[in-house]
C-alpha atoms as a PDB file:
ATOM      1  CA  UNK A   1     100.346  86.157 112.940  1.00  0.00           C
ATOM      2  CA  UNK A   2     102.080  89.407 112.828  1.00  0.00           C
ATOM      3  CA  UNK A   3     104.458  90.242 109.982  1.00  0.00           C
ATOM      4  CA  UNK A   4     108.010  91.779 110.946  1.00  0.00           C
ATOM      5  CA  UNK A   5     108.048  94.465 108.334  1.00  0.00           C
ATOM      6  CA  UNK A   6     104.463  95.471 109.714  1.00  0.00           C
ATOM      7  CA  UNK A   7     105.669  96.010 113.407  1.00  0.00           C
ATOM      8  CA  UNK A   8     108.821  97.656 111.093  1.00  0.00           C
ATOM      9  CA  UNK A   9     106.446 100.202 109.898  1.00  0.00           C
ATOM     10  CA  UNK A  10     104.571 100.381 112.759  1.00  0.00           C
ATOM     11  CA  UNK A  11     107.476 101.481 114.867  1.00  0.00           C
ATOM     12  CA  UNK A  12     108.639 103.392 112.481  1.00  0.00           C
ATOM     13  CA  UNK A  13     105.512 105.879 111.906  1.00  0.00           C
ATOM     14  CA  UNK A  14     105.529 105.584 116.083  1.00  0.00           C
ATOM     15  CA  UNK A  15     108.968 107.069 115.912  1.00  0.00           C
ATOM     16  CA  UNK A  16     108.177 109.606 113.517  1.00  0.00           C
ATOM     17  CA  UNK A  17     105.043 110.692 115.224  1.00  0.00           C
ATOM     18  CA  UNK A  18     107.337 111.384 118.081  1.00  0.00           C
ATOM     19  CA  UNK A  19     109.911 113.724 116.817  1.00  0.00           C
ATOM     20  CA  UNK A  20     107.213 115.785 114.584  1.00  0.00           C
ATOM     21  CA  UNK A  21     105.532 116.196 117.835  1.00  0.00           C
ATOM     22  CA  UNK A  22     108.179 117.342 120.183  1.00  0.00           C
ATOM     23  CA  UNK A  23     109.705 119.855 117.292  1.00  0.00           C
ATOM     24  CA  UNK A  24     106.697 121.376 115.802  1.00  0.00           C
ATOM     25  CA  UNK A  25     104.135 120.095 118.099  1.00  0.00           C
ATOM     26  CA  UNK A  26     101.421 117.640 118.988  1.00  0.00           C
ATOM     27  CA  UNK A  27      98.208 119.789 117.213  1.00  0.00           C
ATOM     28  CA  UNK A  28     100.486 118.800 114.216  1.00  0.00           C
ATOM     29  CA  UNK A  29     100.865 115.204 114.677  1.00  0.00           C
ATOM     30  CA  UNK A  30      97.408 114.993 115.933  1.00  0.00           C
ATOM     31  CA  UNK A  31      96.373 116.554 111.944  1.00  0.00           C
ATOM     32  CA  UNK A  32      99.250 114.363 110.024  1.00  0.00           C
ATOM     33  CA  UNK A  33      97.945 111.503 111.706  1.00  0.00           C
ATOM     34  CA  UNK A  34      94.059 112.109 111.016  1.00  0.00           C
ATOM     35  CA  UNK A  35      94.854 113.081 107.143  1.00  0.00           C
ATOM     36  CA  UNK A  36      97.475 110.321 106.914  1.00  0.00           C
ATOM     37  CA  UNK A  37      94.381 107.758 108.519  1.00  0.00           C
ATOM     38  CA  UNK A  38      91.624 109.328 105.809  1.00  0.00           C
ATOM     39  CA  UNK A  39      94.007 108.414 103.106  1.00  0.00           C
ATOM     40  CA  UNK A  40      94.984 105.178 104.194  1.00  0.00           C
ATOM     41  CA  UNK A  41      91.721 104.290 104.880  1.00  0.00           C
ATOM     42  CA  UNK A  42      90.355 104.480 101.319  1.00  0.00           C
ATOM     43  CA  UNK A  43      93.538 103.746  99.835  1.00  0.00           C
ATOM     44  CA  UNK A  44      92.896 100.020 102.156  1.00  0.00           C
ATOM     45  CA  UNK A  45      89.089 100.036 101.484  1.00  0.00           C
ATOM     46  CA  UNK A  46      89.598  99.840  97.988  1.00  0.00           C
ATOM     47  CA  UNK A  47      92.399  97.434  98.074  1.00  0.00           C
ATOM     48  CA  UNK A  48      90.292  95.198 100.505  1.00  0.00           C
ATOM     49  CA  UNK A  49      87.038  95.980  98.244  1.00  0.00           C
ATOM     50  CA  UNK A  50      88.999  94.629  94.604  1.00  0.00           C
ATOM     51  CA  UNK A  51      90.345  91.819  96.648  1.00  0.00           C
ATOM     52  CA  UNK A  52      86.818  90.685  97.724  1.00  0.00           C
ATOM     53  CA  UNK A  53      84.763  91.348  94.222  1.00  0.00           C
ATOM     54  CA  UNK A  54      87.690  89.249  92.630  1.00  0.00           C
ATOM     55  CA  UNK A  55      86.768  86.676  95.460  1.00  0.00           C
ATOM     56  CA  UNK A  56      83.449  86.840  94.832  1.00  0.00           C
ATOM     57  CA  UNK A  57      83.808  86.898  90.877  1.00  0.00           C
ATOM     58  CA  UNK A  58      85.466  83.575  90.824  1.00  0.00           C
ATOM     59  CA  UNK A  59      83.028  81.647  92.966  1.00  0.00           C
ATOM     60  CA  UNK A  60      80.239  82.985  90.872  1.00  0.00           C
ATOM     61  CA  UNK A  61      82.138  81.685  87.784  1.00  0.00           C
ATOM     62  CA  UNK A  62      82.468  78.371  89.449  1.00  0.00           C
ATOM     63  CA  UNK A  63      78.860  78.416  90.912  1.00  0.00           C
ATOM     64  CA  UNK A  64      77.255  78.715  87.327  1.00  0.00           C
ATOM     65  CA  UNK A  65      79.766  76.442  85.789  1.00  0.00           C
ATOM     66  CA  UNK A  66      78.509  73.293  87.991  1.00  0.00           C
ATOM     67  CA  UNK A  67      74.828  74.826  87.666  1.00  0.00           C
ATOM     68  CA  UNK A  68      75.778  74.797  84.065  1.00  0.00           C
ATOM     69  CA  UNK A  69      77.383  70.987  83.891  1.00  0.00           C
ATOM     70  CA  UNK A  70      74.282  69.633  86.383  1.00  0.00           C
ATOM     71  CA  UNK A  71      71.532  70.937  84.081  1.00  0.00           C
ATOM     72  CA  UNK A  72      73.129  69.078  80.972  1.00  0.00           C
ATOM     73  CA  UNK A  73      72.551  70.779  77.374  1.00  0.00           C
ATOM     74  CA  UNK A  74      69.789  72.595  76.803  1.00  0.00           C
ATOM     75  CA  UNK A  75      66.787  70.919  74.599  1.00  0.00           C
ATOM     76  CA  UNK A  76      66.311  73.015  71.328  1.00  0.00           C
ATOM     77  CA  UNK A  77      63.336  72.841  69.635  1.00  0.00           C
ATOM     78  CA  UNK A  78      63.355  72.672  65.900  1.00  0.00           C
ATOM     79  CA  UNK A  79      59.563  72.991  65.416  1.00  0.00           C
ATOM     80  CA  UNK A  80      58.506  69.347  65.010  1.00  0.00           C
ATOM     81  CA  UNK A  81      57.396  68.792  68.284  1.00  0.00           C
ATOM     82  CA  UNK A  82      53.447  69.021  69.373  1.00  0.00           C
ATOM     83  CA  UNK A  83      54.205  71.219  72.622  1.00  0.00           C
ATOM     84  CA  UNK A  84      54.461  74.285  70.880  1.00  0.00           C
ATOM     85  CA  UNK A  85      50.321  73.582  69.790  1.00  0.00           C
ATOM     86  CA  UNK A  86      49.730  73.167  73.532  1.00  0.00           C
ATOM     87  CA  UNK A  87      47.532  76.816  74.390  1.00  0.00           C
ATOM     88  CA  UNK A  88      46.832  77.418  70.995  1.00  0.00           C
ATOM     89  CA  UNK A  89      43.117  78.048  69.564  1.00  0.00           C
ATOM     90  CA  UNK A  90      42.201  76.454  66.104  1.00  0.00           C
END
């Protein structure tokens, strides 16, 4: 689905294109336009990047919070038990 203020700006940077092109010339729009897209293009990138690590971020949270609630508390050892002899000489 295509939002109306996108085909706004769209249009718009169409139109502008347009006029710089017929008053200073098309070498000009041709550079304004590869700049503009170099700028843009990281400018999205990083926008799209942040948007996907915070993605990511949260399902990790909830990945290691079921992990965490399906492997129940840990046991804890106070020292009375006769595993920690098991390997040892003597």
């Amino acid at each position: 689905m295509v939002d109306k203020r996108k085909v706004a700006v769209i249009a718009l940077g169409v139109v502008v294109a347009v006029i710089v092109g017929v008053v200073v010339g098309w070498e000009w729009v041709a550079g304004v336009l590869l700049g503009s897209g170099t700028g843009l293009g990281a400018w999205l990138g990083v926008r799209w990047g942040n948007k996907r690590a915070k993605e990511i971020e949260q399902y990790r949270e909830q990945w290691l919070n079921r992990r965490a609630k399906r492997s129940g508390p840990l046991h804890v050892s106070d020292g009375d038990s006769e595993s920690e002899d098991v390997g040892r000489l003597g």
